[in-house]
Protein backbone atom coordinates (compact mmCIF):
# COMPACT_ATOMS: atom_id res chain seq x y z
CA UNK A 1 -26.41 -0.04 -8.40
CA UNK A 2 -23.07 -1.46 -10.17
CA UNK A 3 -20.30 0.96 -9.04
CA UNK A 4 -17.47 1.48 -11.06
CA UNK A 5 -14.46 0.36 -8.93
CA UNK A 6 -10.45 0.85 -9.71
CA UNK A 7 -8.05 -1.46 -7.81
CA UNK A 8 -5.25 1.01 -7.71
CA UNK A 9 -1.63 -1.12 -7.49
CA UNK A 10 1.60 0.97 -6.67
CA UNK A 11 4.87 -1.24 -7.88
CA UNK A 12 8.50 -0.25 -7.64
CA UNK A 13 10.63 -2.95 -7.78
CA UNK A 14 8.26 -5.65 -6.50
CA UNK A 15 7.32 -6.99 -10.09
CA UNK A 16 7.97 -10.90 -8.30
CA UNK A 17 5.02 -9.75 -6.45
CA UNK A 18 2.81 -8.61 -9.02
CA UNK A 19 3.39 -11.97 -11.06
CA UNK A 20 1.87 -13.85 -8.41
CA UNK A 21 -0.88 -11.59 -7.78
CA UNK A 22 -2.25 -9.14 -10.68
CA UNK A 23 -3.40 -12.19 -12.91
CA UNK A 24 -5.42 -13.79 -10.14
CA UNK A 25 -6.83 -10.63 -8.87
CA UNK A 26 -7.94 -10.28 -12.41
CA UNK A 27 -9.39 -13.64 -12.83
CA UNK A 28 -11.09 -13.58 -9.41
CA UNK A 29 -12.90 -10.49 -9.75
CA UNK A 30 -13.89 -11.29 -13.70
CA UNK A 31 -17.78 -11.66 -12.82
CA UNK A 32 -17.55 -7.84 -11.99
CA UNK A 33 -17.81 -5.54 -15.06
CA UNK A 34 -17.50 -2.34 -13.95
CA UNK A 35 -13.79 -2.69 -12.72
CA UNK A 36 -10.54 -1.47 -13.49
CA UNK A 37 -7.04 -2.75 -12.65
CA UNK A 38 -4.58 0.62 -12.24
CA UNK A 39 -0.93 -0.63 -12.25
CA UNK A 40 1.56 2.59 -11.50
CA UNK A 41 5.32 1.71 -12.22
CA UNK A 42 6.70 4.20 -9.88
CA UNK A 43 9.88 4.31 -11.42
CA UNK A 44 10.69 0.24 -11.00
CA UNK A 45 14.11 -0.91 -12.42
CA UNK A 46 12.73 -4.54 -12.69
CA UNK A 47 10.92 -5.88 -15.38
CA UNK A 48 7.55 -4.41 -14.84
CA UNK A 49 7.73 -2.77 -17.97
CA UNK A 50 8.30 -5.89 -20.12
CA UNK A 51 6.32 -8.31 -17.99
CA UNK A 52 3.23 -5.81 -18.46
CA UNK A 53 3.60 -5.30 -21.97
CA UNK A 54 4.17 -9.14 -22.87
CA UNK A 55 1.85 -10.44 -20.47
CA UNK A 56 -1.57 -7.97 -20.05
CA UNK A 57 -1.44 -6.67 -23.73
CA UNK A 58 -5.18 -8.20 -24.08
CA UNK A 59 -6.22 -6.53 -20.47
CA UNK A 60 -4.92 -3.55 -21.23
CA UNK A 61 -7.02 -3.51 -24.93
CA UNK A 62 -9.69 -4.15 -23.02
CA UNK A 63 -9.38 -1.58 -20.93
CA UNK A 64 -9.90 -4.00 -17.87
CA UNK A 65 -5.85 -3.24 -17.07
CA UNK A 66 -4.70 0.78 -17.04
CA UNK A 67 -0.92 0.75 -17.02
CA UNK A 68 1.07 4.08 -16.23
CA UNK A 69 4.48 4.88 -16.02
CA UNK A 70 6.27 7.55 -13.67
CA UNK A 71 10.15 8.03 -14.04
CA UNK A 72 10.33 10.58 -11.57
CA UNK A 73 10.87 9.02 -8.15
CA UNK A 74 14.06 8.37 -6.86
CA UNK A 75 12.64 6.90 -3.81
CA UNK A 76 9.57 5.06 -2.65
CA UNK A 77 7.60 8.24 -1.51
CA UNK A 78 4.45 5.83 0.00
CA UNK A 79 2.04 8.55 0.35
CA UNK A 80 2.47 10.04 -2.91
CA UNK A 81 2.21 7.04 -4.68
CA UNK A 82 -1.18 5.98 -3.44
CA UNK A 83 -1.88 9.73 -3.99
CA UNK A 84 -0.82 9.04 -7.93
CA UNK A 85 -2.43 5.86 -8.29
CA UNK A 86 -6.02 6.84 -6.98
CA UNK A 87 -5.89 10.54 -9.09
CA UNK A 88 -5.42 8.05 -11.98
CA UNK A 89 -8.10 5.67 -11.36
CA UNK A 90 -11.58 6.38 -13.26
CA UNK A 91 -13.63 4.36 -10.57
CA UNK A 92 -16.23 5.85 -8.29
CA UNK A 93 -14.78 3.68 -5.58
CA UNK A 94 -11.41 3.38 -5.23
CA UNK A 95 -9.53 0.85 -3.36
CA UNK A 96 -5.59 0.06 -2.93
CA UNK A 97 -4.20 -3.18 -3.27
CA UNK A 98 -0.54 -3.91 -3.01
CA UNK A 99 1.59 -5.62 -5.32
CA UNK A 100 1.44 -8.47 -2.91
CA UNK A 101 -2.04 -8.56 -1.85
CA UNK A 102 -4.63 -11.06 -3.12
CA UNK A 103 -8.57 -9.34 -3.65
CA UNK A 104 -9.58 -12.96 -2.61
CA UNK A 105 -12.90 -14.05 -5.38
CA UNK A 106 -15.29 -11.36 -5.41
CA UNK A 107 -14.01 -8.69 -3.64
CA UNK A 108 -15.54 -6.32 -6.39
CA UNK A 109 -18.75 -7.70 -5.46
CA UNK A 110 -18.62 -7.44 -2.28
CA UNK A 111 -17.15 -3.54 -2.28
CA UNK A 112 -19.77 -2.79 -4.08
CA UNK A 113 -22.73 -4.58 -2.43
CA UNK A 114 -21.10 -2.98 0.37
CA UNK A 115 -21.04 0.61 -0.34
CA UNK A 116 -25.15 0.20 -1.98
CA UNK A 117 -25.68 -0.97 1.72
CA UNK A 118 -24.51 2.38 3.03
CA UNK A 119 -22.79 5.07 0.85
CA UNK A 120 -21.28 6.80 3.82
CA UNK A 121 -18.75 4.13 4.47
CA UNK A 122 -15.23 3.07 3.62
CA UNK A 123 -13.51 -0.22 3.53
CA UNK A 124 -10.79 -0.83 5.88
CA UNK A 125 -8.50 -4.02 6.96
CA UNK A 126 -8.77 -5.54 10.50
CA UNK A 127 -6.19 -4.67 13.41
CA UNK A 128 -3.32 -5.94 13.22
CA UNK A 129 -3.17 -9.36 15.64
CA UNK A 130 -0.81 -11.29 17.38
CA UNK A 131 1.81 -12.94 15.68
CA UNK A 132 1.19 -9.37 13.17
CA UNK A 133 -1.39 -10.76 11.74
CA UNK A 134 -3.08 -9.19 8.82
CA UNK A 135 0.46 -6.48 8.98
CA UNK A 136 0.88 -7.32 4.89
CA UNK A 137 -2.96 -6.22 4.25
CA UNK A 138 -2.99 -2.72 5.99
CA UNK A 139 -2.98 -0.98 3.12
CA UNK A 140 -6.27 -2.42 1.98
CA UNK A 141 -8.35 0.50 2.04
CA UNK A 142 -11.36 1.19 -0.15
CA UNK A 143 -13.15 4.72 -0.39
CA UNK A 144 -15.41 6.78 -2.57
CA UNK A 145 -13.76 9.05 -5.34
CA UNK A 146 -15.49 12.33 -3.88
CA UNK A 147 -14.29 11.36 -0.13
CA UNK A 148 -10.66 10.64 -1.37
CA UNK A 149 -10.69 13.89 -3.34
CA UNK A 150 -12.47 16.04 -0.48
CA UNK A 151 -9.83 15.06 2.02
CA UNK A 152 -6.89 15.72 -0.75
CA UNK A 153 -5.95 12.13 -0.02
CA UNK A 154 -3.07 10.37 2.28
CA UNK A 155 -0.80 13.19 3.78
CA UNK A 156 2.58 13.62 1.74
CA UNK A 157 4.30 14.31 4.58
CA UNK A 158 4.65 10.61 5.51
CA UNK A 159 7.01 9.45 3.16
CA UNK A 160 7.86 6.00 4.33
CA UNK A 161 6.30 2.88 6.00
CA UNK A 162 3.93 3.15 8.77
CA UNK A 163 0.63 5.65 9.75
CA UNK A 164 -0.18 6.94 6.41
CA UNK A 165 -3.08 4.75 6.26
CA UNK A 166 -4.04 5.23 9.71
CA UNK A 167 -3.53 9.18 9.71
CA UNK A 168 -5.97 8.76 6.45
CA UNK A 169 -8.74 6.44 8.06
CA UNK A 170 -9.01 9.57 10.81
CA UNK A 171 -9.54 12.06 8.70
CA UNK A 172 -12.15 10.00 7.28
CA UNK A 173 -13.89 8.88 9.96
CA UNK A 174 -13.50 12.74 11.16
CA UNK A 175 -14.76 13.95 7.97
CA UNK A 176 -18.18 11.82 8.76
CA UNK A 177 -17.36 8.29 7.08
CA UNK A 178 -17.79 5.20 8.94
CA UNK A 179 -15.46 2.75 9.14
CA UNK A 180 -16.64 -1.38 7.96
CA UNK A 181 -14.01 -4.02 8.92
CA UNK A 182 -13.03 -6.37 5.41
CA UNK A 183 -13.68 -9.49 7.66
CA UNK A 184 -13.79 -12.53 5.41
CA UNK A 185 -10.32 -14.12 5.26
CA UNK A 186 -10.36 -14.90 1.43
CA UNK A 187 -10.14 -10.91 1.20
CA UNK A 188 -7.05 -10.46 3.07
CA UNK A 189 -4.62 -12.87 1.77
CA UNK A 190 -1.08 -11.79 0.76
CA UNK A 191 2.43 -12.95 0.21
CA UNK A 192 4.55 -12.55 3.42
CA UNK A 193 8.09 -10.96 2.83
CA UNK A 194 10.73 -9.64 5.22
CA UNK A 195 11.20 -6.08 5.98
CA UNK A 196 14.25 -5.97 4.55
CA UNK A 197 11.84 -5.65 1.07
CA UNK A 198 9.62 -3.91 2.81
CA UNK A 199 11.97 -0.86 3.32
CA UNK A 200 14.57 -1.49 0.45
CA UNK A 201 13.23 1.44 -1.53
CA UNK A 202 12.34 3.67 0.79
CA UNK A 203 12.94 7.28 1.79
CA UNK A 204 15.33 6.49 4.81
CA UNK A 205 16.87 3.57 2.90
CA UNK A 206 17.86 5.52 0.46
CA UNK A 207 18.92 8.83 2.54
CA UNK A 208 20.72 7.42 5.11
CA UNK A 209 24.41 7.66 5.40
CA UNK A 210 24.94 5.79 8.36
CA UNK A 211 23.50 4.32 12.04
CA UNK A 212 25.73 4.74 15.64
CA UNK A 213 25.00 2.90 18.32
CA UNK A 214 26.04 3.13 21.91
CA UNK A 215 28.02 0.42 23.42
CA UNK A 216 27.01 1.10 26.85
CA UNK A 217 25.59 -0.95 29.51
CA UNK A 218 23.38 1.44 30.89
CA UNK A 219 19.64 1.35 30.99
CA UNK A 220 19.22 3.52 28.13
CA UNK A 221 21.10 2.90 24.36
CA UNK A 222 21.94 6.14 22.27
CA UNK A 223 21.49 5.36 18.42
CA UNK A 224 22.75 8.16 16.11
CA UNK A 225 21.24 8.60 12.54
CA UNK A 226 22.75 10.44 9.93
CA UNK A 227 21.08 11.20 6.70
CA UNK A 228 23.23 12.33 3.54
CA UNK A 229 22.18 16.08 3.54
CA UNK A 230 23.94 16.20 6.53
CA UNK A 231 20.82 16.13 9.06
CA UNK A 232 21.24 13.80 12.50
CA UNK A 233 18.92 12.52 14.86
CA UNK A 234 19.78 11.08 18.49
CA UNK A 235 17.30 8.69 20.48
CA UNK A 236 17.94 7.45 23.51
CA UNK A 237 15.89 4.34 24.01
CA UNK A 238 15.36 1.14 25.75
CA UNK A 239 18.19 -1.14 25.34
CA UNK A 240 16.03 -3.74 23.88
CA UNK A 241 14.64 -1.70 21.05
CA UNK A 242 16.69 -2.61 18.09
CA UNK A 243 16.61 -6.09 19.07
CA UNK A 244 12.79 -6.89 19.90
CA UNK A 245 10.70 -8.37 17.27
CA UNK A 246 7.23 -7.75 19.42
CA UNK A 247 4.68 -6.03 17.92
CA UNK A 248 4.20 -3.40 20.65
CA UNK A 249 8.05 -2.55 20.35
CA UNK A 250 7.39 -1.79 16.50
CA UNK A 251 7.32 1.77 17.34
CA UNK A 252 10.41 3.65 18.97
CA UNK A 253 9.46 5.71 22.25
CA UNK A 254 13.13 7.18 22.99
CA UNK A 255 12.74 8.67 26.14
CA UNK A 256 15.05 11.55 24.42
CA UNK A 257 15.27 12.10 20.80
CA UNK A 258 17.57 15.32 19.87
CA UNK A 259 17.94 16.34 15.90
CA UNK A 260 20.24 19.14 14.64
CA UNK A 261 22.95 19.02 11.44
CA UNK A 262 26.29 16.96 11.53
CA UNK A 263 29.94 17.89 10.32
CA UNK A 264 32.39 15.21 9.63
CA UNK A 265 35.97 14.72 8.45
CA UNK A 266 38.09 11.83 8.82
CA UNK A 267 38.98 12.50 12.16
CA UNK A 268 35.44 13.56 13.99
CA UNK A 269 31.86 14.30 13.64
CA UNK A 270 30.44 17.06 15.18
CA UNK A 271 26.83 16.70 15.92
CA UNK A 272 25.25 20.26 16.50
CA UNK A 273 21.60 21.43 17.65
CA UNK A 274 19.39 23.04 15.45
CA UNK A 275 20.17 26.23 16.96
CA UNK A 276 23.66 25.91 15.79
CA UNK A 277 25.04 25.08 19.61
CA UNK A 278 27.74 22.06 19.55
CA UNK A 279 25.79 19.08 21.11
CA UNK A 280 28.59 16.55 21.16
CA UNK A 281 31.98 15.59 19.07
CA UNK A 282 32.87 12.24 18.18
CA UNK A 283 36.19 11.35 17.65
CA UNK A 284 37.08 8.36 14.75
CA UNK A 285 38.80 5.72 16.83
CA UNK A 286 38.51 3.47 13.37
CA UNK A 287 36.19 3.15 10.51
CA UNK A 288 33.76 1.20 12.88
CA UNK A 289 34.52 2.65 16.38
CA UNK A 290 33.84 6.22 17.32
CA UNK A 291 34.61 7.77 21.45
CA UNK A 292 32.10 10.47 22.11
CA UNK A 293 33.82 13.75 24.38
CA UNK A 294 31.74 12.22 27.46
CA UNK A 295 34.29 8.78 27.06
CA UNK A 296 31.05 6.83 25.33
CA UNK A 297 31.53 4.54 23.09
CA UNK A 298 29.88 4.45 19.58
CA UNK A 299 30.06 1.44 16.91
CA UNK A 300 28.35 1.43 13.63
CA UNK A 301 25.77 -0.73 12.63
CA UNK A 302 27.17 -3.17 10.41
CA UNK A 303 24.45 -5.74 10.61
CA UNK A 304 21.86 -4.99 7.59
CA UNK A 305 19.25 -7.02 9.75
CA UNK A 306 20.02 -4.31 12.69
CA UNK A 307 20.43 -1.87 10.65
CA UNK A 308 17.16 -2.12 8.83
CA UNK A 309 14.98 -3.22 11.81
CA UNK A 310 15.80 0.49 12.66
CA UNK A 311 15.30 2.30 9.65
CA UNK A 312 11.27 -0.05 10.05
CA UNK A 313 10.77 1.57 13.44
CA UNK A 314 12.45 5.26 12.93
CA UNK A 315 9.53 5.73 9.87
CA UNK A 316 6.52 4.42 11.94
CA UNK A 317 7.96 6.74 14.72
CA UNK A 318 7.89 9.04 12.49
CA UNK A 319 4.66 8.35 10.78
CA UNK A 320 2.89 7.88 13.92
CA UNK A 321 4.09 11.66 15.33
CA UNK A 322 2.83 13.01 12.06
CA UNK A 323 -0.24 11.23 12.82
CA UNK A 324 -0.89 12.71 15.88
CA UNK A 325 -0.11 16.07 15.09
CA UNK A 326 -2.58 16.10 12.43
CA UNK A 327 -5.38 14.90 14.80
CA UNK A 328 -4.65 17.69 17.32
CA UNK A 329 -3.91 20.55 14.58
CA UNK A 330 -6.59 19.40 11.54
CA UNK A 331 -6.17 22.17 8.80
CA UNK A 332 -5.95 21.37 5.12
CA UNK A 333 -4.14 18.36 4.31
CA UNK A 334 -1.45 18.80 1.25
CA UNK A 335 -1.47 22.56 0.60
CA UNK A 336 0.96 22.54 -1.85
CA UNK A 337 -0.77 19.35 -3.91
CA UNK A 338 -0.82 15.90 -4.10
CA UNK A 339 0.09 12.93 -5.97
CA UNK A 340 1.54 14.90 -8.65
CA UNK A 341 3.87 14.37 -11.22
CA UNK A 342 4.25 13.32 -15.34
CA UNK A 343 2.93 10.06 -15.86
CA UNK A 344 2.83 7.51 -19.85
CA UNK A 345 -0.25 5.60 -20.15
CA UNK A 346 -0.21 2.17 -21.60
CA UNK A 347 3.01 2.68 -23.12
CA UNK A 348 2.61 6.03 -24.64
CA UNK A 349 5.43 8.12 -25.16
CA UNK A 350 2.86 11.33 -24.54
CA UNK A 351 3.44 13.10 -21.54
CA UNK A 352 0.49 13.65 -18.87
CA UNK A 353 1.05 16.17 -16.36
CA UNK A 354 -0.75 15.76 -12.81
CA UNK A 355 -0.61 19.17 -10.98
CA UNK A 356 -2.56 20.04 -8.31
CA UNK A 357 -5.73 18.13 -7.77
CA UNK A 358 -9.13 19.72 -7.06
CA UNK A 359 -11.57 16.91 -8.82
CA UNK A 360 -10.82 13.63 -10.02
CA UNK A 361 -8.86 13.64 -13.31
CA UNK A 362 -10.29 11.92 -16.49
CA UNK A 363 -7.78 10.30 -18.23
């Protein structure tokens, strides 16, 4: 049986990427008929636009290259975009491949001699290794239309980097699919980038105001995060944390983690508890110091590498407690929809609405 597969590509701002990859992909995987490229712009500001409609103009006549255009996101919302790419795929397999992944030759061919071999599958990458091996390829998951749509695909609530791929591969695995390990190498090549990139669009990029950290030489650091809509969070971690590059220290585990909302002039910030109690006052020493009402000192973050290292390990602490709740509570994923929005298809200026999904949309 040939399956009909879409390769489902999310882009914003990452076009550098996608003119390394997208025309190989394409050329590797040309033995395969049945196959679709789906390229979302999700609202880039490079030249995605121009590159796709000067460079893939034959693909896209051909129908082997579906482009669609979102101008709606003002921040890369990672669940949501998988959730829009794979609601606008056609395929009856459906697999996601980053802008800066390479399908290695074949890979259509082998998802679908896979999936004849056992329907009740999906496609998933290794573990990630030492040295983070196979980190840029986690997102390399390939699943059957019905199974994506059953499970009203990857949970919304994860918005940036980290656990929305492992909170999905649960569900499916509880929802009766097995998981197959992608094991040949030439299938999980792809272009290794810092995570400054990695994060530079994100929700908590984006959002946040500013990052306090303790100068303190006691076993435990406090780091302060303040979003712009005036929402804090305190952890109180291992001193090492914002430092350490180990895999195992990806995640934060602050042995204390306190949220609430903030008030600040430009004399103090008042950090209160979410149920409206004052939790502690800082007083502005400088733009860059801060002295807490306990005599603790606070500096901000001015280091973007710091600063940014972070951001990477606040969203897969975040992802990952998302993650967990979901295994313990279940329930219906995405009540309120998913991977909606108004896309343009292959440069039309018509309008198509995605609202709330139930079965896979024809477009």
């Amino acid at each position: 049986m040939k399956h009909r597969i879409s390769f489902c590509t999310v882009c914003m701002n990452r076009t550098m990427h996608l003119k390394q990859t997208l025309k190989r992909n394409i050329s590797d995987n040309e033995g395969y008929p049945d196959l679709e490229f789906v390229v979302l712009d999700y609202g880039s500001k490079d030249d995605l636009h121009d590159w796709i409609h000067t460079e893939l103009q034959h693909e896209i006549n051909t129908g082997r290259v579906v482009y669609f255009a979102t101008k709606d996101p003002q921040f890369f919302h990672m669940s949501h975009s998988k959730n829009m790419a794979f609601r606008l795929a056609t395929g009856d397999i459906l697999c996601g491949i980053d802008a800066d992944n390479y399908t290695g030759p074949g890979f259509a061919a082998y998802v679908n001699d896979m999936f004849n071999q056992d329907p009740d599958i999906y496609l998933l990458p290794p573990r990630i290794g030492a040295n983070k091996k196979w980190w840029d390829v986690q997102g390399r998951i390939c699943v059957k239309q019905t199974d994506f749509y059953a499970l009203r695909g990857y949970d919304e609530k994860v918005k940036d980097y980290g656990y929305e791929d492992k909170d999905f591969k649960c569900r499916l695995e509880a929802y009766g699919r097995k998981g197959v390990t992608i094991k040949d190498p030439a299938f999980l090549q792809a272009i290794t980038h810092t995570d400054t990139m990695r994060m530079a669009d994100g929700f908590s990029t984006k959002k946040t105001k500013e990052v306090l950290v303790s100068a303190t030489t006691d076993e435990l650091t406090a780091i302060i995060y303040l979003e712009e809509n005036n929402a804090f969070e305190i952890f109180y971690v291992p001193g090492e944390t914002l430092v350490s590059g180990k895999l195992t220290d990806c995640v934060l585990h602050p042995k204390k983690r306190f949220t609430g909302i903030y008030k600040q002039d430009s004399q103090e910030l008042h950090l209160y508890k979410e149920n409206g109690s004052l939790f502690q006052t800082l007083t502005y020493k400088n733009n860059n110091h801060l002295l807490g009402n306990d005599g603790e000192t606070f500096n901000r973050i001015s280091s973007d590498l710091l600063r940014e290292n972070f951001l990477l390990k606040r969203a897969i602490y975040v992802g990952k407690k998302i993650f967990y709740n979901n295994k313990i509570k279940g329930g219906v994923m995405n009540e309120d929809g998913f991977g909606q929005g108004t896309v343009y298809r292959n440069f039309s200026d018509i309008a198509i609405h995605l609202g709330d999904a139930i079965t896979a949309d024809r477009i």
